[in-house]
ModelCIF file with pLDDT and N, C-alpha, C, O atoms, coordinates in Angstrom:
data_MODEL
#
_entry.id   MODEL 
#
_entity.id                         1 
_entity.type                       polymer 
_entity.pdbx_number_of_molecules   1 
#
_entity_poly.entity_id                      1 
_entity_poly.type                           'polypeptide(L)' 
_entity_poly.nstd_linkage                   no 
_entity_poly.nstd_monomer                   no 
_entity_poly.pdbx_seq_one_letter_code       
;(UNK)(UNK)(UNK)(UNK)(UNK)(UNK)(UNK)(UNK)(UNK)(UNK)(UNK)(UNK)(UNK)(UNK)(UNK)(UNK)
(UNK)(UNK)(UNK)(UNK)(UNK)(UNK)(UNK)(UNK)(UNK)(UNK)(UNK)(UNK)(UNK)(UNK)(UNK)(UNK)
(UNK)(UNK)(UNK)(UNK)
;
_entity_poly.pdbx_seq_one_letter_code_can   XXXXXXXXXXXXXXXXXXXXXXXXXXXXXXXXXXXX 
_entity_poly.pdbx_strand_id                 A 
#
loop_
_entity_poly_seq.entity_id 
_entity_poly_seq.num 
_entity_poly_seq.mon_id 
_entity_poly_seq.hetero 
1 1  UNK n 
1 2  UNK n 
1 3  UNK n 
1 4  UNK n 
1 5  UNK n 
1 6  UNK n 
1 7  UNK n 
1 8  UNK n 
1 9  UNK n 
1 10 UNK n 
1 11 UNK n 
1 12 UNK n 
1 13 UNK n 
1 14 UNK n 
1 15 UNK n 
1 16 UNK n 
1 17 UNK n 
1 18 UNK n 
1 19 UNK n 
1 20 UNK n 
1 21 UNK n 
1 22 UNK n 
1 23 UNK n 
1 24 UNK n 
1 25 UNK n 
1 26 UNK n 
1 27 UNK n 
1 28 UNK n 
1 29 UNK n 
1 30 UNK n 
1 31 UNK n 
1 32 UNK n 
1 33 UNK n 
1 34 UNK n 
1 35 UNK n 
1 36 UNK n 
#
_struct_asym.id          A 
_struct_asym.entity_id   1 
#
loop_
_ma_qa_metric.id 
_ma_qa_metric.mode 
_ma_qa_metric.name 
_ma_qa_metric.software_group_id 
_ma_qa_metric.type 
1 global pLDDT . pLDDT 
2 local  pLDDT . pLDDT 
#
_ma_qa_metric_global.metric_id      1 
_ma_qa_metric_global.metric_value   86.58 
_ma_qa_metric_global.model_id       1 
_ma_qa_metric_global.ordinal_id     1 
#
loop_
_ma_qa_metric_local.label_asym_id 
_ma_qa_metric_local.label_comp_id 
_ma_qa_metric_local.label_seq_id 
_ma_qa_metric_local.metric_id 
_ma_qa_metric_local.metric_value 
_ma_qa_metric_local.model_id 
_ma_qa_metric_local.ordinal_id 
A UNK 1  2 82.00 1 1  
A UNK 2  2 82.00 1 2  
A UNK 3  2 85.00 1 3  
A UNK 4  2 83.00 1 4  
A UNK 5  2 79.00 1 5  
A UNK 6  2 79.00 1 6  
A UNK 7  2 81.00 1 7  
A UNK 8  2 80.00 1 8  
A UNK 9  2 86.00 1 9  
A UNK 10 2 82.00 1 10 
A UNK 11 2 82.00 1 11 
A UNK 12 2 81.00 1 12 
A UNK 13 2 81.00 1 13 
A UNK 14 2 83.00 1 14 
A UNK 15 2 82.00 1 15 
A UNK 16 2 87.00 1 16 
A UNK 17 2 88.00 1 17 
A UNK 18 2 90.00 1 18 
A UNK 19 2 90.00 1 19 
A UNK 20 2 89.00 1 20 
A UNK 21 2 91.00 1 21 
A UNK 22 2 91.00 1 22 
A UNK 23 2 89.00 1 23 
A UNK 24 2 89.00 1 24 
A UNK 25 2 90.00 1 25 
A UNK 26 2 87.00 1 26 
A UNK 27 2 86.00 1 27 
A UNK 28 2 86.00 1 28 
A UNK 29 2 89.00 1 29 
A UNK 30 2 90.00 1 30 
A UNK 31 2 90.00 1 31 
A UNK 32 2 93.00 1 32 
A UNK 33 2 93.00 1 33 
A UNK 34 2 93.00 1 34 
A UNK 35 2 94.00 1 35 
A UNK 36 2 94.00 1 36 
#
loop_
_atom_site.group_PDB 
_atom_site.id 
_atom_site.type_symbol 
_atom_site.label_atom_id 
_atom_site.label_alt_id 
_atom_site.label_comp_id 
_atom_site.label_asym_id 
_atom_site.label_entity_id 
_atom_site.label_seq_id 
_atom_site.pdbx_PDB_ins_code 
_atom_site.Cartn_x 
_atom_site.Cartn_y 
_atom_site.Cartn_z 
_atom_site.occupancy 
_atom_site.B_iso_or_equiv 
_atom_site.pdbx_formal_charge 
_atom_site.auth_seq_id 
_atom_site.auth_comp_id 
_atom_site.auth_asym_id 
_atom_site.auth_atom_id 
_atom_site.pdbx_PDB_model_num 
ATOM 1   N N  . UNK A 1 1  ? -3.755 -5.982  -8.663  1.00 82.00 ? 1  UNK A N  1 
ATOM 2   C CA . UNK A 1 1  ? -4.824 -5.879  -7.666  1.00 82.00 ? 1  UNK A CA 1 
ATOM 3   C C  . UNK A 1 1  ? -5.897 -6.929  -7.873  1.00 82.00 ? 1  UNK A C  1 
ATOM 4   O O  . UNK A 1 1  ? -6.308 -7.521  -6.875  1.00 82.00 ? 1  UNK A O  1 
ATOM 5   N N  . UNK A 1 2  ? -6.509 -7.287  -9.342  1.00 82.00 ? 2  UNK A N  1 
ATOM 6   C CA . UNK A 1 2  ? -7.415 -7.867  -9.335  1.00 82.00 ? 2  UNK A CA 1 
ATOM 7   C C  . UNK A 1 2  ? -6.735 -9.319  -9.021  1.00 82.00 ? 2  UNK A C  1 
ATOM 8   O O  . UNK A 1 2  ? -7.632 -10.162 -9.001  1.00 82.00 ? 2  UNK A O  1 
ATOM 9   N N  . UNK A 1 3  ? -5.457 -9.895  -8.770  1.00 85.00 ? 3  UNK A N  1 
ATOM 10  C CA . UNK A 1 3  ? -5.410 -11.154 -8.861  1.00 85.00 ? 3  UNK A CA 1 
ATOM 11  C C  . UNK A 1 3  ? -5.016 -11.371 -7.230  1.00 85.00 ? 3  UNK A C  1 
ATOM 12  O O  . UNK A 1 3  ? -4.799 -12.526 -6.865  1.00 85.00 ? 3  UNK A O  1 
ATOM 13  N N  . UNK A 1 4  ? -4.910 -10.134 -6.122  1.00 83.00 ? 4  UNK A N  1 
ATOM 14  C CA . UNK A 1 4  ? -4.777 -10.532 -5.002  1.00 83.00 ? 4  UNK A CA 1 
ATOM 15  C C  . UNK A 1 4  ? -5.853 -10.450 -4.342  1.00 83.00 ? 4  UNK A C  1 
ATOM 16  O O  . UNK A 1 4  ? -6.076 -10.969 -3.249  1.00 83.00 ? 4  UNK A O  1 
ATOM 17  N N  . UNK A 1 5  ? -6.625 -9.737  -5.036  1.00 79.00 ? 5  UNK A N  1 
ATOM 18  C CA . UNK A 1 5  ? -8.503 -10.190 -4.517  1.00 79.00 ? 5  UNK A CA 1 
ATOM 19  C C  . UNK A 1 5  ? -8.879 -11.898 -4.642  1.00 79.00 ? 5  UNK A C  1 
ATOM 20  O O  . UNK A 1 5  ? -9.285 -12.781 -3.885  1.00 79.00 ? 5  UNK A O  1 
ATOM 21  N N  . UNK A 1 6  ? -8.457 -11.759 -6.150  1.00 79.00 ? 6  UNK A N  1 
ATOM 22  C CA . UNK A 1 6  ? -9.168 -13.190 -6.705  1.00 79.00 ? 6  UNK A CA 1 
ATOM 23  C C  . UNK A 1 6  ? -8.357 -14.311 -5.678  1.00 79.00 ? 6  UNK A C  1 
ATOM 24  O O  . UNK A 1 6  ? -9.046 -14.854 -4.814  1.00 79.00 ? 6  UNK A O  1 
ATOM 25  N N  . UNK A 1 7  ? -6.896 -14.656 -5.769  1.00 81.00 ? 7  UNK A N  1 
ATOM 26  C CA . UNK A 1 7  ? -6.634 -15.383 -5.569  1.00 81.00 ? 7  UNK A CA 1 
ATOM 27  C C  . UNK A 1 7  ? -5.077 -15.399 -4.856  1.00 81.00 ? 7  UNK A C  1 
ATOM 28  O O  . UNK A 1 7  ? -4.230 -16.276 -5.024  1.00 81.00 ? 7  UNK A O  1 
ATOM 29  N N  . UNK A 1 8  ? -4.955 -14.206 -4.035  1.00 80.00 ? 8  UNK A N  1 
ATOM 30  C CA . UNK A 1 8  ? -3.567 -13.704 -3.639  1.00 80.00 ? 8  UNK A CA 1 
ATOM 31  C C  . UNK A 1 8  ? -2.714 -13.355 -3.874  1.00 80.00 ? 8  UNK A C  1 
ATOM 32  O O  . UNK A 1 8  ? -2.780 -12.979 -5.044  1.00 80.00 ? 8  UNK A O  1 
ATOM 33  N N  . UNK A 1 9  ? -1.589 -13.162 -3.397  1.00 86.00 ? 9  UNK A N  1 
ATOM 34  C CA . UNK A 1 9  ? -0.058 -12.752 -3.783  1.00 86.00 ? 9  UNK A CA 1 
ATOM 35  C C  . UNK A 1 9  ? 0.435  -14.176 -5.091  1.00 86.00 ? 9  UNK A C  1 
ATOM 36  O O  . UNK A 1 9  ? 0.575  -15.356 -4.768  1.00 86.00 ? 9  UNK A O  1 
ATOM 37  N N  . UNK A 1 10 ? 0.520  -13.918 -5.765  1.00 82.00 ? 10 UNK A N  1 
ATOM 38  C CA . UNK A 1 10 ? 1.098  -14.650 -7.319  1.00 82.00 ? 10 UNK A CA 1 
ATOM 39  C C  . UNK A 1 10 ? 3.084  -14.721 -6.906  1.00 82.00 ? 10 UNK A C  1 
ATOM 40  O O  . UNK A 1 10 ? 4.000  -13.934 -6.666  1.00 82.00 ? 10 UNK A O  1 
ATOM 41  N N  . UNK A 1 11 ? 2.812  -16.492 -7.072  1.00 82.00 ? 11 UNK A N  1 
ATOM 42  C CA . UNK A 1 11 ? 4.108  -16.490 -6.826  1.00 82.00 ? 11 UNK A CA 1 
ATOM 43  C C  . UNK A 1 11 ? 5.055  -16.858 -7.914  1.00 82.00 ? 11 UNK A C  1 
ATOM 44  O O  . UNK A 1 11 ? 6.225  -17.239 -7.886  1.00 82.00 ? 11 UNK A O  1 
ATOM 45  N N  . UNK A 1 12 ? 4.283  -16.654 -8.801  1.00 81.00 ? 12 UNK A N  1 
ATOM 46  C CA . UNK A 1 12 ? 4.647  -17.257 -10.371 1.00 81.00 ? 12 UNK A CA 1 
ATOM 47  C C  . UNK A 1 12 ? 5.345  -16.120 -11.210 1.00 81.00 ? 12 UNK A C  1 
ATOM 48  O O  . UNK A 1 12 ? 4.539  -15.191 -11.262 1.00 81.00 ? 12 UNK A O  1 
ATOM 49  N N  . UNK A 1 13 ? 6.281  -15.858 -11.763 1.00 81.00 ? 13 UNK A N  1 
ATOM 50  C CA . UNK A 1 13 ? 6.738  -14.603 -12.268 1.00 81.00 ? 13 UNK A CA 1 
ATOM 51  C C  . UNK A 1 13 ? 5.554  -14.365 -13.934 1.00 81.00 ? 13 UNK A C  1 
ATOM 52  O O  . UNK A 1 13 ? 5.259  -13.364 -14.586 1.00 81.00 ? 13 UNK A O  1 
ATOM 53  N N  . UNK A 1 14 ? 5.267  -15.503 -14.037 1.00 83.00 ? 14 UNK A N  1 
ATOM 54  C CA . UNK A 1 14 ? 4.076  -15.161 -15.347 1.00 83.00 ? 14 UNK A CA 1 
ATOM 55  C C  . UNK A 1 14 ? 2.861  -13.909 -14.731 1.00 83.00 ? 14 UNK A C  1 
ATOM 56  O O  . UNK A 1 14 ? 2.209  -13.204 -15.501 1.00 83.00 ? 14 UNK A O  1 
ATOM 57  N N  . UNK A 1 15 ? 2.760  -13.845 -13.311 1.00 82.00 ? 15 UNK A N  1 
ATOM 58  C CA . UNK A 1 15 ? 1.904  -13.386 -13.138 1.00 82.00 ? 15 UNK A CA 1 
ATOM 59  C C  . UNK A 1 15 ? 2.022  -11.996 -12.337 1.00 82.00 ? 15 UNK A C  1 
ATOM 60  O O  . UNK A 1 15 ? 1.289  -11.265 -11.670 1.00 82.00 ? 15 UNK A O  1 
ATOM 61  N N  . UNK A 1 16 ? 3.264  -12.038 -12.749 1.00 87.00 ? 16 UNK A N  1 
ATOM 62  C CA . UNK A 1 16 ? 4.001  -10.355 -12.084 1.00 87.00 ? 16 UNK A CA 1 
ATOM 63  C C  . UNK A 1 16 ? 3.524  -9.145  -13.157 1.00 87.00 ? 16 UNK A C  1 
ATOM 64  O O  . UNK A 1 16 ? 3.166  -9.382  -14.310 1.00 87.00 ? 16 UNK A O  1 
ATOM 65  N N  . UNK A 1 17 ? 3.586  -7.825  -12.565 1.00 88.00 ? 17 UNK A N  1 
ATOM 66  C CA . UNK A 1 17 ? 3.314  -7.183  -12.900 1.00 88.00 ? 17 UNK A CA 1 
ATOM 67  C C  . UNK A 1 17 ? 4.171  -5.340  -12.694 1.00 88.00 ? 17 UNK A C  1 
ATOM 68  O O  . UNK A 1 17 ? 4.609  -5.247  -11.547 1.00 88.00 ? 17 UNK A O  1 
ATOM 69  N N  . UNK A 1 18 ? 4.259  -4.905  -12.975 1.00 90.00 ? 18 UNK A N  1 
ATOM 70  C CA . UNK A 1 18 ? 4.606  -3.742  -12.390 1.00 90.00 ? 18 UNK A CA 1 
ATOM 71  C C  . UNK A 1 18 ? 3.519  -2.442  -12.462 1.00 90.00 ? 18 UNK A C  1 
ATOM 72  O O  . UNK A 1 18 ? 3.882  -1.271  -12.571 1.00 90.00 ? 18 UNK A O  1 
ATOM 73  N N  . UNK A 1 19 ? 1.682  -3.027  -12.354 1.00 90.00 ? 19 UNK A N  1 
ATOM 74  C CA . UNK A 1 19 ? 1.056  -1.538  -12.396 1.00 90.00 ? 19 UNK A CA 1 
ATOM 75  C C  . UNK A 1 19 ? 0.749  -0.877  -10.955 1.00 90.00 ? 19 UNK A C  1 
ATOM 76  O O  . UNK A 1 19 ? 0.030  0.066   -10.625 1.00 90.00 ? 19 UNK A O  1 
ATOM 77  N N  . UNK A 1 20 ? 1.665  -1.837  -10.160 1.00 89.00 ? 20 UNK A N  1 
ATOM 78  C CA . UNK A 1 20 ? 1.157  -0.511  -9.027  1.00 89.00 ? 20 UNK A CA 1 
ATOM 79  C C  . UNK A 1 20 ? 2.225  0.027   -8.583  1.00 89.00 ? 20 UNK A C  1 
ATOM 80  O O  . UNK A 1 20 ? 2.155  0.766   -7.601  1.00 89.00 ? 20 UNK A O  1 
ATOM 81  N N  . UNK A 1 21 ? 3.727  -0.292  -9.363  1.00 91.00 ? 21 UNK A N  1 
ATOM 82  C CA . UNK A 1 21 ? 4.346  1.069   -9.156  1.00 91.00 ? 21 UNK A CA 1 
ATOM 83  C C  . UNK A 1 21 ? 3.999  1.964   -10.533 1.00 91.00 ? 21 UNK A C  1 
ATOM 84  O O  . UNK A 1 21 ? 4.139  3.184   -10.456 1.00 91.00 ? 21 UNK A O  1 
ATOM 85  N N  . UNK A 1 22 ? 3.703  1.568   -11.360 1.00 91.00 ? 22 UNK A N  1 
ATOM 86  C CA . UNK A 1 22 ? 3.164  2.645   -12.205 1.00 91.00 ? 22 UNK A CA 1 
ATOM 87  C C  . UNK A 1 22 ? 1.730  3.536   -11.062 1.00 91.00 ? 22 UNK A C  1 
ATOM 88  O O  . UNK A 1 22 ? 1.840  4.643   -10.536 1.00 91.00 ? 22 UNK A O  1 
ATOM 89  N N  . UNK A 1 23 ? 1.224  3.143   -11.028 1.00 89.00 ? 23 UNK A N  1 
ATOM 90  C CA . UNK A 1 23 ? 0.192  3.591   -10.390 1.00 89.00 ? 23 UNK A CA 1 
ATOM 91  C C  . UNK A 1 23 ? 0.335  4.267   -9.012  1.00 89.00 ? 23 UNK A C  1 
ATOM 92  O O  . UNK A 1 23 ? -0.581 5.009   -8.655  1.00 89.00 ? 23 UNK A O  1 
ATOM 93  N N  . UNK A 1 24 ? 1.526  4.059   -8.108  1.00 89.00 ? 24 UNK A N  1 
ATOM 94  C CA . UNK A 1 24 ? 2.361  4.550   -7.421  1.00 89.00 ? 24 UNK A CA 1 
ATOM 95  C C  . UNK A 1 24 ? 2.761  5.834   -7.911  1.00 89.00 ? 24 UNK A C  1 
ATOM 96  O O  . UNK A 1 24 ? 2.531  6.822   -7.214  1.00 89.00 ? 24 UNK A O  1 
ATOM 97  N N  . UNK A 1 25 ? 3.399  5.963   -9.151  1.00 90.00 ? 25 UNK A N  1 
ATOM 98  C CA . UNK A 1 25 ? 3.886  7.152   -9.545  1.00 90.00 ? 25 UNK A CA 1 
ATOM 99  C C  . UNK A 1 25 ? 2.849  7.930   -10.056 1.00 90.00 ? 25 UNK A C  1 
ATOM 100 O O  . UNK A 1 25 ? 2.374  8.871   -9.420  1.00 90.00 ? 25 UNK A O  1 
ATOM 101 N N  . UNK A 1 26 ? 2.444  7.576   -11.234 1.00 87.00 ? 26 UNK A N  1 
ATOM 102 C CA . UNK A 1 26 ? 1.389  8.392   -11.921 1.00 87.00 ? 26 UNK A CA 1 
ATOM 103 C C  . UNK A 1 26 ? 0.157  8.522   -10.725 1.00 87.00 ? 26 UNK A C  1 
ATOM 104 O O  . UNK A 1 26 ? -0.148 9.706   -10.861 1.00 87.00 ? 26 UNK A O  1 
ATOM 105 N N  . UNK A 1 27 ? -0.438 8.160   -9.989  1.00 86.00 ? 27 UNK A N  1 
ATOM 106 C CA . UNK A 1 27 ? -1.751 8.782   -9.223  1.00 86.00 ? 27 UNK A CA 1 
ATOM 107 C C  . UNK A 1 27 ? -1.761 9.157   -7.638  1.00 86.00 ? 27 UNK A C  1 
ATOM 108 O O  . UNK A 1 27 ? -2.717 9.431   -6.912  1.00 86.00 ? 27 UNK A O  1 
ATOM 109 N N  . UNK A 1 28 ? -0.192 9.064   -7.313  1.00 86.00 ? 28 UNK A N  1 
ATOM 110 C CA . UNK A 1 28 ? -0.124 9.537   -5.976  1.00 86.00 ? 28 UNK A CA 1 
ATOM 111 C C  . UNK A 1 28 ? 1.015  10.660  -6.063  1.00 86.00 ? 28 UNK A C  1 
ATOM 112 O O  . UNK A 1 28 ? 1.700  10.563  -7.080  1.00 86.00 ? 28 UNK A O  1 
ATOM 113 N N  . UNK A 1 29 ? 1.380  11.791  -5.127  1.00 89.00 ? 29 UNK A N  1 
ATOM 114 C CA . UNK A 1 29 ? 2.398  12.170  -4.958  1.00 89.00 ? 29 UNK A CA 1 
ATOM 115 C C  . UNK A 1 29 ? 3.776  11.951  -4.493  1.00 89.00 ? 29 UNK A C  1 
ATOM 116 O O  . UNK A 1 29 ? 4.563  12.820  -4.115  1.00 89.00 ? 29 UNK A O  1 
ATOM 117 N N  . UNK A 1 30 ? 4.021  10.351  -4.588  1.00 90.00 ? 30 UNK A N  1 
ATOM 118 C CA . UNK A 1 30 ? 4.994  9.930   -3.423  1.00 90.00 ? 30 UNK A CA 1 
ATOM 119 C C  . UNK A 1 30 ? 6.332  10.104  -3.965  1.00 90.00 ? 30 UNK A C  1 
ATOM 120 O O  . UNK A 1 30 ? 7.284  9.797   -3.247  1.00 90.00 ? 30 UNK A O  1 
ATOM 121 N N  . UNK A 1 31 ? 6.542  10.580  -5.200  1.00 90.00 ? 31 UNK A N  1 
ATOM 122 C CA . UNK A 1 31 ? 7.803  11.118  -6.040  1.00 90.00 ? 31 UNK A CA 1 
ATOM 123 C C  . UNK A 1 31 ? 8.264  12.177  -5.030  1.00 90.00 ? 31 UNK A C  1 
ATOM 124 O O  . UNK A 1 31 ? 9.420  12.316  -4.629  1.00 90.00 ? 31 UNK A O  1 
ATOM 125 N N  . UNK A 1 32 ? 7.227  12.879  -4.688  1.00 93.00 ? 32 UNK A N  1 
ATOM 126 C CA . UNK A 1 32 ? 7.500  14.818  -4.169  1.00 93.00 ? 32 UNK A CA 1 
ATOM 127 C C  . UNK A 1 32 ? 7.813  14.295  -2.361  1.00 93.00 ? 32 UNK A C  1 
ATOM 128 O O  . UNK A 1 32 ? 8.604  14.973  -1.706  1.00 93.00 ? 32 UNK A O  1 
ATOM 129 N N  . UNK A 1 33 ? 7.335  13.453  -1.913  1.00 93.00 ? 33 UNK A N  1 
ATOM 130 C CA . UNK A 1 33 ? 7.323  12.328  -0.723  1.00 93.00 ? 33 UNK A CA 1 
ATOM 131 C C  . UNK A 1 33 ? 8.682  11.896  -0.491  1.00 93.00 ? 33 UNK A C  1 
ATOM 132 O O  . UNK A 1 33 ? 9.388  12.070  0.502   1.00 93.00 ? 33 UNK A O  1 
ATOM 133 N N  . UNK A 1 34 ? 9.006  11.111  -1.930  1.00 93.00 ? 34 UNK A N  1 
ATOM 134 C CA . UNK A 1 34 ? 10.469 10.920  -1.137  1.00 93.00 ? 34 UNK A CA 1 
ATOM 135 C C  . UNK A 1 34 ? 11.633 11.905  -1.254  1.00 93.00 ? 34 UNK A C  1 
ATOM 136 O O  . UNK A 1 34 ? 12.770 11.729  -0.817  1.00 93.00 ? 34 UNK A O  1 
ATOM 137 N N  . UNK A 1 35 ? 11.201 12.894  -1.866  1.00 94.00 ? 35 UNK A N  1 
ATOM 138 C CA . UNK A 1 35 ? 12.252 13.987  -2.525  1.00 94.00 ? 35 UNK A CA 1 
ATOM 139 C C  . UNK A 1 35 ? 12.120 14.711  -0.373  1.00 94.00 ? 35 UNK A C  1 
ATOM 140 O O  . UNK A 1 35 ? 13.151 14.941  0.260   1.00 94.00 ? 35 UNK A O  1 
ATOM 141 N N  . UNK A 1 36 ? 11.357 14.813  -0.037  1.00 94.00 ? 36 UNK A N  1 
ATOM 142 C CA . UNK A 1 36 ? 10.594 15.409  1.220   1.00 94.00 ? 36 UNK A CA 1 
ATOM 143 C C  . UNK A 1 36 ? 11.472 14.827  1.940   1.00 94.00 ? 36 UNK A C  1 
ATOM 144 O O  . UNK A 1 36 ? 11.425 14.918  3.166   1.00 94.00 ? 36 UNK A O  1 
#
């Protein structure tokens, strides 16, 4: 998040990340969503 504020979508794999499917899982319900 903070680097598509700062400076967009990162097309560099150094600058990949996976916390917003962590953050996807852990702080939303969308597990129980797709089970739905």
């Amino acid at each position: 998040t903070a680097t598509l504020s700062a400076t967009g979508v990162s097309l560099s794999p150094m600058g990949w990340s996976m916390d917003n499917y962590i953050r996807l899982i852990e702080q939303t319900s969308f597990l129980k969503n797709m089970l739905d």
